[in-house]
PDB file of N, CA and C in Angstrom:
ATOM      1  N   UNK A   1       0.853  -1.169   0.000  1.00  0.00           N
ATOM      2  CA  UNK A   1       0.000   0.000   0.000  1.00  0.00           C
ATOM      3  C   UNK A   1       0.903   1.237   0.000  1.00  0.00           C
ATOM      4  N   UNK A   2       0.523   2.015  -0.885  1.00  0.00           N
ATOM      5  CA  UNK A   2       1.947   3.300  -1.264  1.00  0.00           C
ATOM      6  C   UNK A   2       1.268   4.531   0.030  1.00  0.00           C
ATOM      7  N   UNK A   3       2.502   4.790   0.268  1.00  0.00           N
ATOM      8  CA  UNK A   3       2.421   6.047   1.672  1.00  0.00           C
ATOM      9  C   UNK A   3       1.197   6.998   1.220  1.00  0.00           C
ATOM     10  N   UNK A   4       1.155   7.399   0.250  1.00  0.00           N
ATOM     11  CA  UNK A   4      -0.002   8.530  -0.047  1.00  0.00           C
ATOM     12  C   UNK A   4      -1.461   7.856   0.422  1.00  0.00           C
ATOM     13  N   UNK A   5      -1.695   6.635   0.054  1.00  0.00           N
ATOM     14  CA  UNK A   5      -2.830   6.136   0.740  1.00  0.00           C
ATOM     15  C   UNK A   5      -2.892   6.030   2.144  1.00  0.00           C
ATOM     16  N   UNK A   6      -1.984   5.249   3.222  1.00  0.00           N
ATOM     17  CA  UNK A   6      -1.767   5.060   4.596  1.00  0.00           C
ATOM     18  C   UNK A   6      -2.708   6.607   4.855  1.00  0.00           C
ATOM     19  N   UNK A   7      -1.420   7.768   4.029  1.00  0.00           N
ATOM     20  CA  UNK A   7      -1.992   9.318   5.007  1.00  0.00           C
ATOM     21  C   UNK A   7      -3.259   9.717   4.583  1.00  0.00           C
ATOM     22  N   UNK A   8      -3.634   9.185   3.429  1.00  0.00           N
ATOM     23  CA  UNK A   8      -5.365   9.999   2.775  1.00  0.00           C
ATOM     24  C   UNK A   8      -5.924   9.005   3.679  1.00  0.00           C
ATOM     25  N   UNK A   9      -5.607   7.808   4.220  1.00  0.00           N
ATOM     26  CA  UNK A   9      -7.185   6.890   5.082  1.00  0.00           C
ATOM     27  C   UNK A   9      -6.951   7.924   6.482  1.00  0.00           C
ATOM     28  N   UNK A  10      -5.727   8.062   6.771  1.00  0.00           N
ATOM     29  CA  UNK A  10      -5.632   8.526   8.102  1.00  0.00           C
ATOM     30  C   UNK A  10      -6.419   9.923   8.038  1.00  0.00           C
ATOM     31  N   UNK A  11      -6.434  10.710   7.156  1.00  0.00           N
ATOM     32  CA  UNK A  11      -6.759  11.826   7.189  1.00  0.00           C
ATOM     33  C   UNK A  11      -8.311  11.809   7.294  1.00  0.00           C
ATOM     34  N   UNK A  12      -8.693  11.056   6.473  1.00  0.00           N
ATOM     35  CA  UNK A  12     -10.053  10.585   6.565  1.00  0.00           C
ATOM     36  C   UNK A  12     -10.734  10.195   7.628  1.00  0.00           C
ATOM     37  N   UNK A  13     -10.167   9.307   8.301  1.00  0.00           N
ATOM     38  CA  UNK A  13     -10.812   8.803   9.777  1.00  0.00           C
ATOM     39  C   UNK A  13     -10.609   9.883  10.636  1.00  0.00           C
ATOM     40  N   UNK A  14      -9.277  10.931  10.786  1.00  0.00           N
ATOM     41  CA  UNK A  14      -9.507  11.771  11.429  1.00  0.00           C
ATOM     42  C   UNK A  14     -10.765  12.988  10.979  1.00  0.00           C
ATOM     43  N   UNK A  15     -10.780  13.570   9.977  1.00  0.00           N
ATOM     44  CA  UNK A  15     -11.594  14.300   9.592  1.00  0.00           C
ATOM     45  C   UNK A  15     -13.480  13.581  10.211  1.00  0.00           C
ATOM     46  N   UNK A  16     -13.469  12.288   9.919  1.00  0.00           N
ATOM     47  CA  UNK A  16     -14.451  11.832  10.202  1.00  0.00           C
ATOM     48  C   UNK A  16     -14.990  11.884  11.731  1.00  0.00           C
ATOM     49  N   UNK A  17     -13.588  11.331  12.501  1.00  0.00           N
ATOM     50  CA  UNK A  17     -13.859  11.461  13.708  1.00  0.00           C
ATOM     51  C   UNK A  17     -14.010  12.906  14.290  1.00  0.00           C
ATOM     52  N   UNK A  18     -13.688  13.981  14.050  1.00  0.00           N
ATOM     53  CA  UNK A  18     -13.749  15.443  14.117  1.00  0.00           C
ATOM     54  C   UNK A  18     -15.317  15.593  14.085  1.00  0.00           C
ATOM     55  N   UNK A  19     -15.571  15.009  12.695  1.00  0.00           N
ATOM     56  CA  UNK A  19     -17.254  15.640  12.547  1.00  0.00           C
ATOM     57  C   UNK A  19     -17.985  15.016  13.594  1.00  0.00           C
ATOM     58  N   UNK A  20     -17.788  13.829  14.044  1.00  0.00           N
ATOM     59  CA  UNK A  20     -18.442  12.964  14.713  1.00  0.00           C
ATOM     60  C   UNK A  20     -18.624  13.572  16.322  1.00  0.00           C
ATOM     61  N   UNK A  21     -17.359  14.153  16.530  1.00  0.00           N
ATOM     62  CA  UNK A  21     -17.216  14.965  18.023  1.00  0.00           C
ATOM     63  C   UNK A  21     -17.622  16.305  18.101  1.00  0.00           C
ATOM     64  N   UNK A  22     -17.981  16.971  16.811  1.00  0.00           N
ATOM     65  CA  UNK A  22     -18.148  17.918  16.802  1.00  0.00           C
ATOM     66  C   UNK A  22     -19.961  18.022  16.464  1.00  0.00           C
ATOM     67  N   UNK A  23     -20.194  17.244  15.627  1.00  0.00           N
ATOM     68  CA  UNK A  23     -21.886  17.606  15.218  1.00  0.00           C
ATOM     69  C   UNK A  23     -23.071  16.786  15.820  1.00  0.00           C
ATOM     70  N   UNK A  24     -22.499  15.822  16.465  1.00  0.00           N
ATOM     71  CA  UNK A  24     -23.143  14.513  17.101  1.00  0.00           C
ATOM     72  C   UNK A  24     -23.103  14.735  18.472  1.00  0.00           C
ATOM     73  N   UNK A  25     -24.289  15.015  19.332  1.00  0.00           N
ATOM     74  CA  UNK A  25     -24.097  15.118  20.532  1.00  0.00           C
ATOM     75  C   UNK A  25     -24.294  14.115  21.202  1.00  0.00           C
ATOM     76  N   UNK A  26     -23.305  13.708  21.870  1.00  0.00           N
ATOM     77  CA  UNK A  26     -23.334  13.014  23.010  1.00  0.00           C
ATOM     78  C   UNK A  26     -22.691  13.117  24.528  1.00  0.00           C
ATOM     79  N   UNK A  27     -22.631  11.784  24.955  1.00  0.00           N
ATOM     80  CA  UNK A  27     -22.217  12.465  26.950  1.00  0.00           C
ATOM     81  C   UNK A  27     -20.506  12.140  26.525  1.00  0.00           C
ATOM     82  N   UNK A  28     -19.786  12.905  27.393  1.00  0.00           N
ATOM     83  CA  UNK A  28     -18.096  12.677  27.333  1.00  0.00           C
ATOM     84  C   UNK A  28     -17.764  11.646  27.666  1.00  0.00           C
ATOM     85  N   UNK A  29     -18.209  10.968  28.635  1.00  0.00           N
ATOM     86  CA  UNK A  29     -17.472   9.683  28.613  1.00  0.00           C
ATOM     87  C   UNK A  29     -17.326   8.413  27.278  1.00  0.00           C
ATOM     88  N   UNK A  30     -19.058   8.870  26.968  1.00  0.00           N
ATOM     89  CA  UNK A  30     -18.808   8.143  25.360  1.00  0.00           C
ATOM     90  C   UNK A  30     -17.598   8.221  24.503  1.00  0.00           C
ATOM     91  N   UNK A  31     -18.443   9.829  24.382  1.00  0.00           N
ATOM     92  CA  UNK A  31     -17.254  10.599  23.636  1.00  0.00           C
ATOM     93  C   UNK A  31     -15.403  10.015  23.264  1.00  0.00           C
ATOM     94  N   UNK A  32     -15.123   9.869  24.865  1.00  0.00           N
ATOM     95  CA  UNK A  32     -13.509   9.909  25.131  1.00  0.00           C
ATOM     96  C   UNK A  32     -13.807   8.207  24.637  1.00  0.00           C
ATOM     97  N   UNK A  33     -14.265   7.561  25.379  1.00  0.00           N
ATOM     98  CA  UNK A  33     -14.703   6.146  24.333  1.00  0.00           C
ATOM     99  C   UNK A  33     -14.308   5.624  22.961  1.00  0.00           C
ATOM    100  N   UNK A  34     -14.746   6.424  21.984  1.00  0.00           N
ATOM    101  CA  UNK A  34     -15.305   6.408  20.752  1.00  0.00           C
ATOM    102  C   UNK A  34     -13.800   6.952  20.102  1.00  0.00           C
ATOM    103  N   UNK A  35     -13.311   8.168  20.966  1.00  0.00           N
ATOM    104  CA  UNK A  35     -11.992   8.561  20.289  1.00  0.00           C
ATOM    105  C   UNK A  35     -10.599   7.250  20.466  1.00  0.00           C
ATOM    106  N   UNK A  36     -10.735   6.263  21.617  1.00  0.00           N
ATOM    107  CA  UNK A  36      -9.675   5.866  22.483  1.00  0.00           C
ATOM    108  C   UNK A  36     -10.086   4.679  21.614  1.00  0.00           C
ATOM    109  N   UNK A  37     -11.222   4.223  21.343  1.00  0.00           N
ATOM    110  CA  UNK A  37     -11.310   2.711  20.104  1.00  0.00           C
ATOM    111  C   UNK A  37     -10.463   3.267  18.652  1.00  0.00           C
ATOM    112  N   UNK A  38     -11.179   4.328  18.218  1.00  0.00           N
ATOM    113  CA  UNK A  38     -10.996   4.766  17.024  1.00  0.00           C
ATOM    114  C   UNK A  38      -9.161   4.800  16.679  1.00  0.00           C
ATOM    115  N   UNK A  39      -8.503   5.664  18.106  1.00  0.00           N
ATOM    116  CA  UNK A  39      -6.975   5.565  17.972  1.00  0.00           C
ATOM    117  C   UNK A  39      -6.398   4.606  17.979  1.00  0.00           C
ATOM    118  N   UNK A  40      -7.098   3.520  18.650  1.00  0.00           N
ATOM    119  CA  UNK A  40      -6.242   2.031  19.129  1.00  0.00           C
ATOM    120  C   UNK A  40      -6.304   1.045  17.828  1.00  0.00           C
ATOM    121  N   UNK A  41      -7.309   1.485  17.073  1.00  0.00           N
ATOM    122  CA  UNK A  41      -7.506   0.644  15.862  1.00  0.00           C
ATOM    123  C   UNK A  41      -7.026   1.011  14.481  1.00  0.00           C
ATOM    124  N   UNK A  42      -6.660   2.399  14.644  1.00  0.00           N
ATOM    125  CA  UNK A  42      -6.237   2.933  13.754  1.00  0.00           C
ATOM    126  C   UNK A  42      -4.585   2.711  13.751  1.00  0.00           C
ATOM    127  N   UNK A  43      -3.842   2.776  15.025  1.00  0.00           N
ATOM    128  CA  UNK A  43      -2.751   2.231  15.222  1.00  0.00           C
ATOM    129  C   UNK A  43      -2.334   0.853  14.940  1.00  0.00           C
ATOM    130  N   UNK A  44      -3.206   0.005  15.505  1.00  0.00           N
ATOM    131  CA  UNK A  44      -2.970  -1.425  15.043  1.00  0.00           C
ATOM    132  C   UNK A  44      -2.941  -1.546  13.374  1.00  0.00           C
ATOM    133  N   UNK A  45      -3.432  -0.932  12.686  1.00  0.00           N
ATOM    134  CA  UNK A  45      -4.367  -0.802  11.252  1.00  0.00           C
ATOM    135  C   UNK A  45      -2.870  -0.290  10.307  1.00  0.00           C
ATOM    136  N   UNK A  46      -2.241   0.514  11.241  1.00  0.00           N
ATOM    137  CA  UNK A  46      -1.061   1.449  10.257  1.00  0.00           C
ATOM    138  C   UNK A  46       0.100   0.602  11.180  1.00  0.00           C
ATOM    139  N   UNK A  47      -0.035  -0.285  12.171  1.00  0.00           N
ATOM    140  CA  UNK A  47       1.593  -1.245  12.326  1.00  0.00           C
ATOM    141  C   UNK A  47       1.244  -2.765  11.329  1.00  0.00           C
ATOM    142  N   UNK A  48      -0.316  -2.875  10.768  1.00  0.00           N
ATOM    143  CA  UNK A  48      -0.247  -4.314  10.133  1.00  0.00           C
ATOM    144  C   UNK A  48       0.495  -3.972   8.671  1.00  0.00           C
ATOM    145  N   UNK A  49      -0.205  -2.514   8.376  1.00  0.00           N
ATOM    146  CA  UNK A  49      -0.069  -2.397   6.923  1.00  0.00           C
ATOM    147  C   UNK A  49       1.847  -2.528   7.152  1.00  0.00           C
ATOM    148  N   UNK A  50       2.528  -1.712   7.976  1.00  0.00           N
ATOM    149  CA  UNK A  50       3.533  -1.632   7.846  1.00  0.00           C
ATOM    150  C   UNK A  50       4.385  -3.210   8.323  1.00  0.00           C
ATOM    151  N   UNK A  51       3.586  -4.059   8.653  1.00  0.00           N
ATOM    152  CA  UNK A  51       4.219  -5.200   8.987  1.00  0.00           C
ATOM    153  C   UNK A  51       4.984  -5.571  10.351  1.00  0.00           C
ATOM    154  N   UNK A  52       4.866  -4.679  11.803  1.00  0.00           N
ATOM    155  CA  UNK A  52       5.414  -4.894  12.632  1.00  0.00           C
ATOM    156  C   UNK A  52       4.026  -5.396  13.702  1.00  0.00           C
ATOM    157  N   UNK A  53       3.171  -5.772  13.198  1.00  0.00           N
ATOM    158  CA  UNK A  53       2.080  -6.417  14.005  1.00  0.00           C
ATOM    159  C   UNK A  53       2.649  -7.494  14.293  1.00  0.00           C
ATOM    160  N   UNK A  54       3.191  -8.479  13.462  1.00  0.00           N
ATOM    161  CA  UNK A  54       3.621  -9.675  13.895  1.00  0.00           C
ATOM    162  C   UNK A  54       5.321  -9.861  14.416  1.00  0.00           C
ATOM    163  N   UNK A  55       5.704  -8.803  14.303  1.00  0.00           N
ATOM    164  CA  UNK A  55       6.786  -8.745  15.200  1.00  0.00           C
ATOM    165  C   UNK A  55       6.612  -8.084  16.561  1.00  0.00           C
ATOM    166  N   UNK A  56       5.429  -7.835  16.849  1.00  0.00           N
ATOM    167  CA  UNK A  56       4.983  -7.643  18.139  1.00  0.00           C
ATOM    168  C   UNK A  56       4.462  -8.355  18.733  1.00  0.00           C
ATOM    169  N   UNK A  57       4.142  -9.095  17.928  1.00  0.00           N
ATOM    170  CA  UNK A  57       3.040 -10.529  18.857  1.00  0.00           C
ATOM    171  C   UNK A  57       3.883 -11.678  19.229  1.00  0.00           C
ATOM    172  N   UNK A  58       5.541 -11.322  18.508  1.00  0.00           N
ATOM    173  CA  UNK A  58       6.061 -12.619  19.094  1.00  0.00           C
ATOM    174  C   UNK A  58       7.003 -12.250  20.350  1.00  0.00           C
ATOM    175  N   UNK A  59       7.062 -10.897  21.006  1.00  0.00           N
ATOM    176  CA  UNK A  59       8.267 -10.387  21.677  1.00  0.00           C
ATOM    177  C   UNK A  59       7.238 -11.042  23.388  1.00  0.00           C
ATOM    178  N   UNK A  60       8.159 -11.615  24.114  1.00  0.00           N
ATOM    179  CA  UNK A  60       7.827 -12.194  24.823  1.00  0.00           C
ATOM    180  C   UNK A  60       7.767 -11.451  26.485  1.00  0.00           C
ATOM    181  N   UNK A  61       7.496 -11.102  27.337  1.00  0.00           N
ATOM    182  CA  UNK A  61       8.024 -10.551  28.376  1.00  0.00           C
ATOM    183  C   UNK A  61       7.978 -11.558  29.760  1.00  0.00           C
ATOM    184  N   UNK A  62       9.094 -10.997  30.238  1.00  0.00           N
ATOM    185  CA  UNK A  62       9.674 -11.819  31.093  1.00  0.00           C
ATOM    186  C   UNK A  62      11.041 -12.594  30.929  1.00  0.00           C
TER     187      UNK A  62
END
């Protein structure tokens, strides 16, 4: 997947999530909710494309 795409999806989900916090009312705790899924998945989403998902799943602790 060529870098210009990675940043146009990212830009997108952010822009999306913006409207979503901004025109959609709801209570804050949702709110902080909805942002803290959205980042965590979006992160996982941009370490698979880049391929260090599975070099994270094998690092062991302890």
């Amino acid at each position: 997947m060529p870098l210009i795409e990675i940043v146009l999806v990212l830009i997108v989900v952010g822009v999306l999530l913006w409207l979503v916090n901004s025109y959609i009312p709801m209570a804050g705790p949702i709110k902080s909710l909805l942002n803290a899924v959205v980042v965590i998945v979006m992160v996982i989403w941009v370490l698979k494309v880049f391929g260090l998902w599975q070099y994270l799943m094998h690092i062991r602790a302890g």
